[in-house]
N, C-alpha and C. Protein backbone atom coordinates (compact mmCIF):
# COMPACT_ATOMS: atom_id res chain seq x y z
N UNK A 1 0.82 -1.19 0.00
CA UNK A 1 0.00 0.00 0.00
C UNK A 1 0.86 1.25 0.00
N UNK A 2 2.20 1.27 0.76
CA UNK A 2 3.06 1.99 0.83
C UNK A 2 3.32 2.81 -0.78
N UNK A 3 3.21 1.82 -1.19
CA UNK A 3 4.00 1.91 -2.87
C UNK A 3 2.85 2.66 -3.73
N UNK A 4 1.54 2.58 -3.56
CA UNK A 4 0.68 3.09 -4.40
C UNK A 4 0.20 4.40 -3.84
N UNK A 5 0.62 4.21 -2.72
CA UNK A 5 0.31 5.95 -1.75
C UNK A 5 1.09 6.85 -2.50
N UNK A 6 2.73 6.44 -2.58
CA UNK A 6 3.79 7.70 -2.80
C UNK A 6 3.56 7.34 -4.92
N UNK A 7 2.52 6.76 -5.65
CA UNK A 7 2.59 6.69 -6.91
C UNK A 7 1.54 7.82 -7.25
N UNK A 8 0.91 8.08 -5.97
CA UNK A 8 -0.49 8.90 -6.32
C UNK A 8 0.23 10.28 -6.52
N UNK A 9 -0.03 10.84 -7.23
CA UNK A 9 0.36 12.12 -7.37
C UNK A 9 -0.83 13.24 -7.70
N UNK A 10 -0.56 14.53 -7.26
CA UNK A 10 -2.01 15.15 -7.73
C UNK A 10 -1.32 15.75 -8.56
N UNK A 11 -3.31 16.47 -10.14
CA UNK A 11 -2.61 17.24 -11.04
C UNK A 11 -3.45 18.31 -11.12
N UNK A 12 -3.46 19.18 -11.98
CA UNK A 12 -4.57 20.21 -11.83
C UNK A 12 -5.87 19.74 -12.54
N UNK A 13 -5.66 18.54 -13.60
CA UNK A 13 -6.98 18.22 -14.31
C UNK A 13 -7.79 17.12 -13.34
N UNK A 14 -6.98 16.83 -12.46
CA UNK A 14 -7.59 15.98 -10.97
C UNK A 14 -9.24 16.53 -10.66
N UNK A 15 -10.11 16.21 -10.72
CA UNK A 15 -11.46 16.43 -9.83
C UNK A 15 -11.55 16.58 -8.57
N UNK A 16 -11.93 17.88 -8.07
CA UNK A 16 -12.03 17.92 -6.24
C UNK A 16 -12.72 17.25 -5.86
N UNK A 17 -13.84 16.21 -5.72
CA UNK A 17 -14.04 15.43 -5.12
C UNK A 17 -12.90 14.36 -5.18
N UNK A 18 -13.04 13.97 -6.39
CA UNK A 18 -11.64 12.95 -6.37
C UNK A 18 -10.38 12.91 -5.19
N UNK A 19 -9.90 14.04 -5.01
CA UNK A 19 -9.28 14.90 -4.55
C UNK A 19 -9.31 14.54 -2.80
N UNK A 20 -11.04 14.84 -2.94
CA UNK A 20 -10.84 15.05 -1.28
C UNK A 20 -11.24 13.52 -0.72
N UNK A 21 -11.86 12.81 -1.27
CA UNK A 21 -11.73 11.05 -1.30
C UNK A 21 -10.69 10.73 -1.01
N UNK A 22 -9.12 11.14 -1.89
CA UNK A 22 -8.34 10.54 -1.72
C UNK A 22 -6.98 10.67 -0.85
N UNK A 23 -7.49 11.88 -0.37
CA UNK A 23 -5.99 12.72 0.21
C UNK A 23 -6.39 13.07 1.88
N UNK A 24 -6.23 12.44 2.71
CA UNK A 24 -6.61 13.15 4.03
C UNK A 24 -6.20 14.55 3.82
N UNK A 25 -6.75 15.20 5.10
CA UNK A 25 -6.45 16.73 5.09
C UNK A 25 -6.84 17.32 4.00
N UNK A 26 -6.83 17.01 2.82
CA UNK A 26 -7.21 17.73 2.11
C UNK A 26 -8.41 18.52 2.21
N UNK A 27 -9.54 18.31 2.51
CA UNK A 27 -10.98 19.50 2.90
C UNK A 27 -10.01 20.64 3.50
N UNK A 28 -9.17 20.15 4.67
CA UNK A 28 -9.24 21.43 5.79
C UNK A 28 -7.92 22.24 5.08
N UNK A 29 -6.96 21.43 4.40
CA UNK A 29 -6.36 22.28 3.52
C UNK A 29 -6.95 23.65 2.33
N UNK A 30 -7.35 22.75 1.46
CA UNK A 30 -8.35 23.65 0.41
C UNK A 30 -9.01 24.91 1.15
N UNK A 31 -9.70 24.55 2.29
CA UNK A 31 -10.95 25.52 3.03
C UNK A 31 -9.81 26.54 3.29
N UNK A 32 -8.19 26.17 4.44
CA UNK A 32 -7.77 27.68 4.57
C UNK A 32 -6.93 27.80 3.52
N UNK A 33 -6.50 27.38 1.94
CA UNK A 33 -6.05 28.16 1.02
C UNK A 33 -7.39 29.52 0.53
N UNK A 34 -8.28 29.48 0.78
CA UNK A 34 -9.22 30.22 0.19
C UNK A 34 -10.12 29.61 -0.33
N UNK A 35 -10.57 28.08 -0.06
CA UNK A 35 -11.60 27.43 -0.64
C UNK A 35 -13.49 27.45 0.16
N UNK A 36 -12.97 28.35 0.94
CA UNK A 36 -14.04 28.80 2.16
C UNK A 36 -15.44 27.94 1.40
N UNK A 37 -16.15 27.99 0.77
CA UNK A 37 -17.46 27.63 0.30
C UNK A 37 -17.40 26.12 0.64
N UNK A 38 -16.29 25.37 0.61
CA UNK A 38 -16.03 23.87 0.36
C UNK A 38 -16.73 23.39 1.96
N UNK A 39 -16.35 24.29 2.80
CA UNK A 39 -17.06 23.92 4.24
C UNK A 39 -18.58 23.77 4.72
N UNK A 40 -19.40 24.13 3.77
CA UNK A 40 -20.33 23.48 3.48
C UNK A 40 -20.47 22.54 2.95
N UNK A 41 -21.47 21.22 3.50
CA UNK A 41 -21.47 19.95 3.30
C UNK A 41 -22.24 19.94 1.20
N UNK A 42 -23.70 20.41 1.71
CA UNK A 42 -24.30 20.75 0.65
C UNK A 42 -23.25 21.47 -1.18
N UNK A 43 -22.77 22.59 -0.67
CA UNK A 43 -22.25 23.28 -1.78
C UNK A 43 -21.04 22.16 -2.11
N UNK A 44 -20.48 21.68 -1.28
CA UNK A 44 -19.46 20.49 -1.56
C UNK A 44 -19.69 20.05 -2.32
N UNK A 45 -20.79 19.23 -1.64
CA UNK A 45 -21.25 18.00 -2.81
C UNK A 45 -21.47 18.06 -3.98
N UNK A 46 -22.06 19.52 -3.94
CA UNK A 46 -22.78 20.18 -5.38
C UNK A 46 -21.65 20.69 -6.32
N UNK A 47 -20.47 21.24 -5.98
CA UNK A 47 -19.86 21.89 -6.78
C UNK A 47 -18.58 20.67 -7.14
N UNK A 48 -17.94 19.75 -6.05
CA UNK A 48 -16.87 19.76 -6.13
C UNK A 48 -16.98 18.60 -7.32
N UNK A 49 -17.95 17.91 -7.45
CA UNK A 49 -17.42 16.30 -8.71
C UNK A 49 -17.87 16.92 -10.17
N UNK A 50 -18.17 18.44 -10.11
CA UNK A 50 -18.18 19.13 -11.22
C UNK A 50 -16.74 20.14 -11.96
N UNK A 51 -15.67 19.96 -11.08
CA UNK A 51 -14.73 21.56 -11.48
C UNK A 51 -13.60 20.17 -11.21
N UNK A 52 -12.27 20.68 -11.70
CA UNK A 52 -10.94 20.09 -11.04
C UNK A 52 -10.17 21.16 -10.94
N UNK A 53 -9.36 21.34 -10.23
CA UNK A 53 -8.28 21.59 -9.38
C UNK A 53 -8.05 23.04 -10.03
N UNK A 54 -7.42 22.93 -11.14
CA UNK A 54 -7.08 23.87 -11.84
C UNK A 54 -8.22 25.02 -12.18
N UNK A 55 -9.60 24.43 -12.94
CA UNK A 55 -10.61 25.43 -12.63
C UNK A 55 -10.68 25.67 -11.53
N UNK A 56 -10.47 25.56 -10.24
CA UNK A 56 -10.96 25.98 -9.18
C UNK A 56 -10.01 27.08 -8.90
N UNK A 57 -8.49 26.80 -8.85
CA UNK A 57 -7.62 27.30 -9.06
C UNK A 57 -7.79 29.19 -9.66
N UNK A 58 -8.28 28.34 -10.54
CA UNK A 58 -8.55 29.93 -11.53
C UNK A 58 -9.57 30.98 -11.40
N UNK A 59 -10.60 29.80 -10.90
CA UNK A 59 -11.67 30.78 -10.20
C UNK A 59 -11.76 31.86 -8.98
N UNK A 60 -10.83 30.97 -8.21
CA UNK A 60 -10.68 31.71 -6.84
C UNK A 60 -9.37 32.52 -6.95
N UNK A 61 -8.69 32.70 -8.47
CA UNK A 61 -7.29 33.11 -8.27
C UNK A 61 -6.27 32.79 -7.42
N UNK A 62 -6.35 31.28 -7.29
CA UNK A 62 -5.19 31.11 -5.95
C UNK A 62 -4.66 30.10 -7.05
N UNK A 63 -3.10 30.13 -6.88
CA UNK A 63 -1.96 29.71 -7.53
C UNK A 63 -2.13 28.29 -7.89
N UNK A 64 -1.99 27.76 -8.55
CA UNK A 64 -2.72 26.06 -9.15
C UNK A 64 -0.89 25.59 -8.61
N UNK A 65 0.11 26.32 -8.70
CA UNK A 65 1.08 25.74 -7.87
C UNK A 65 1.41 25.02 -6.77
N UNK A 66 1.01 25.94 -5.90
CA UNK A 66 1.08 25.42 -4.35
C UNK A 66 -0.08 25.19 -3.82
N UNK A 67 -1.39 24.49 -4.45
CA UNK A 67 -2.38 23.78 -4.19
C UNK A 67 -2.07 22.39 -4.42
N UNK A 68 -0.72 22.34 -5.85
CA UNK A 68 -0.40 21.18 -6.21
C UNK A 68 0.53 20.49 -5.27
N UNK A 69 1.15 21.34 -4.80
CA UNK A 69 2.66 21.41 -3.78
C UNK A 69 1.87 20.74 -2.29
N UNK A 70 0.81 21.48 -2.26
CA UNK A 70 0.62 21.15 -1.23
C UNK A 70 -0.04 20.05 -0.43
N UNK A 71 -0.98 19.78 -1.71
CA UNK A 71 -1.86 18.51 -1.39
C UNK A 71 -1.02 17.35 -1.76
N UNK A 72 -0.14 17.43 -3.06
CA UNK A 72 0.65 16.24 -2.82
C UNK A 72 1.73 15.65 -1.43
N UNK A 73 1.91 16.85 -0.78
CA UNK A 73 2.40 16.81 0.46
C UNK A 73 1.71 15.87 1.59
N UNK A 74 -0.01 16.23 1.42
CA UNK A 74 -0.15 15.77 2.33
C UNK A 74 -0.69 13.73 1.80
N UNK A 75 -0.81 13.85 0.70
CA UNK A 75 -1.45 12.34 -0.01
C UNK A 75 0.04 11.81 0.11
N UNK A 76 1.26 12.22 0.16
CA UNK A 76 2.84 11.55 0.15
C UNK A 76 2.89 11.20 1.77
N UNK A 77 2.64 12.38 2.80
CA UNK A 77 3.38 12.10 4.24
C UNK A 77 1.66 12.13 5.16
N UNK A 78 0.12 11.82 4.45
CA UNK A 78 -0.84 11.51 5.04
C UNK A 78 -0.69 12.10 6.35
N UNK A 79 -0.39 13.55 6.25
CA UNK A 79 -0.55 14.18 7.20
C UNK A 79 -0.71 15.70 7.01
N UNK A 80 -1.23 16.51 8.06
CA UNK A 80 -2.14 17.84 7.57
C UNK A 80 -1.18 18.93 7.85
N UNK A 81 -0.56 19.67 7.26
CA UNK A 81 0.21 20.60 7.65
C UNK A 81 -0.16 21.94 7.02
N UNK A 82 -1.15 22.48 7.21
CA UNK A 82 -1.84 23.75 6.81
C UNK A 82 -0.94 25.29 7.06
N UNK A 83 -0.31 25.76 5.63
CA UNK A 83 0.29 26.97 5.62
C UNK A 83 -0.48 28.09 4.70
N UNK A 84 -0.93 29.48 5.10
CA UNK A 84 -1.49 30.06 4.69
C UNK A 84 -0.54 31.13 4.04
């Protein structure tokens, strides 16, 4: 399992639900990069298995870089280290 954890990699054409299925931390990451709406259960559901990474990225103007940087961080070391 070790081996298919560190193969997962995120990309920007990735789906946020996909996303948050697969990556602990990831919700509470996204929410304090500026993903504030995601903290609703409802709008979640509704928005996220529609957009990936990169549209979201673009929408909210936050850097499709260090969303990438960061969530692969936490799907590699499955742990939450939230920098704003």
């Amino acid at each position: 399992m070790a081996e298919a954890r560190d193969a997962f990699q995120i990309k920007g054409d990735m789906i946020v639900s996909d996303i948050l299925a697969e990556v602990p931390g990831a919700l509470d990451f996204l929410i304090a990069q500026g993903f504030a709406q995601l903290a609703d259960p409802e709008l979640r559901q509704a928005l996220t298995p529609q957009v990936n990474l990169r549209q979201a990225s673009e929408a909210h103007s936050i850097p499709l870089g260090g969303l990438i940087e960061g969530l692969n961080r936490l799907a590699r070391d499955g742990k939450q280290e939230i920098q704003q």
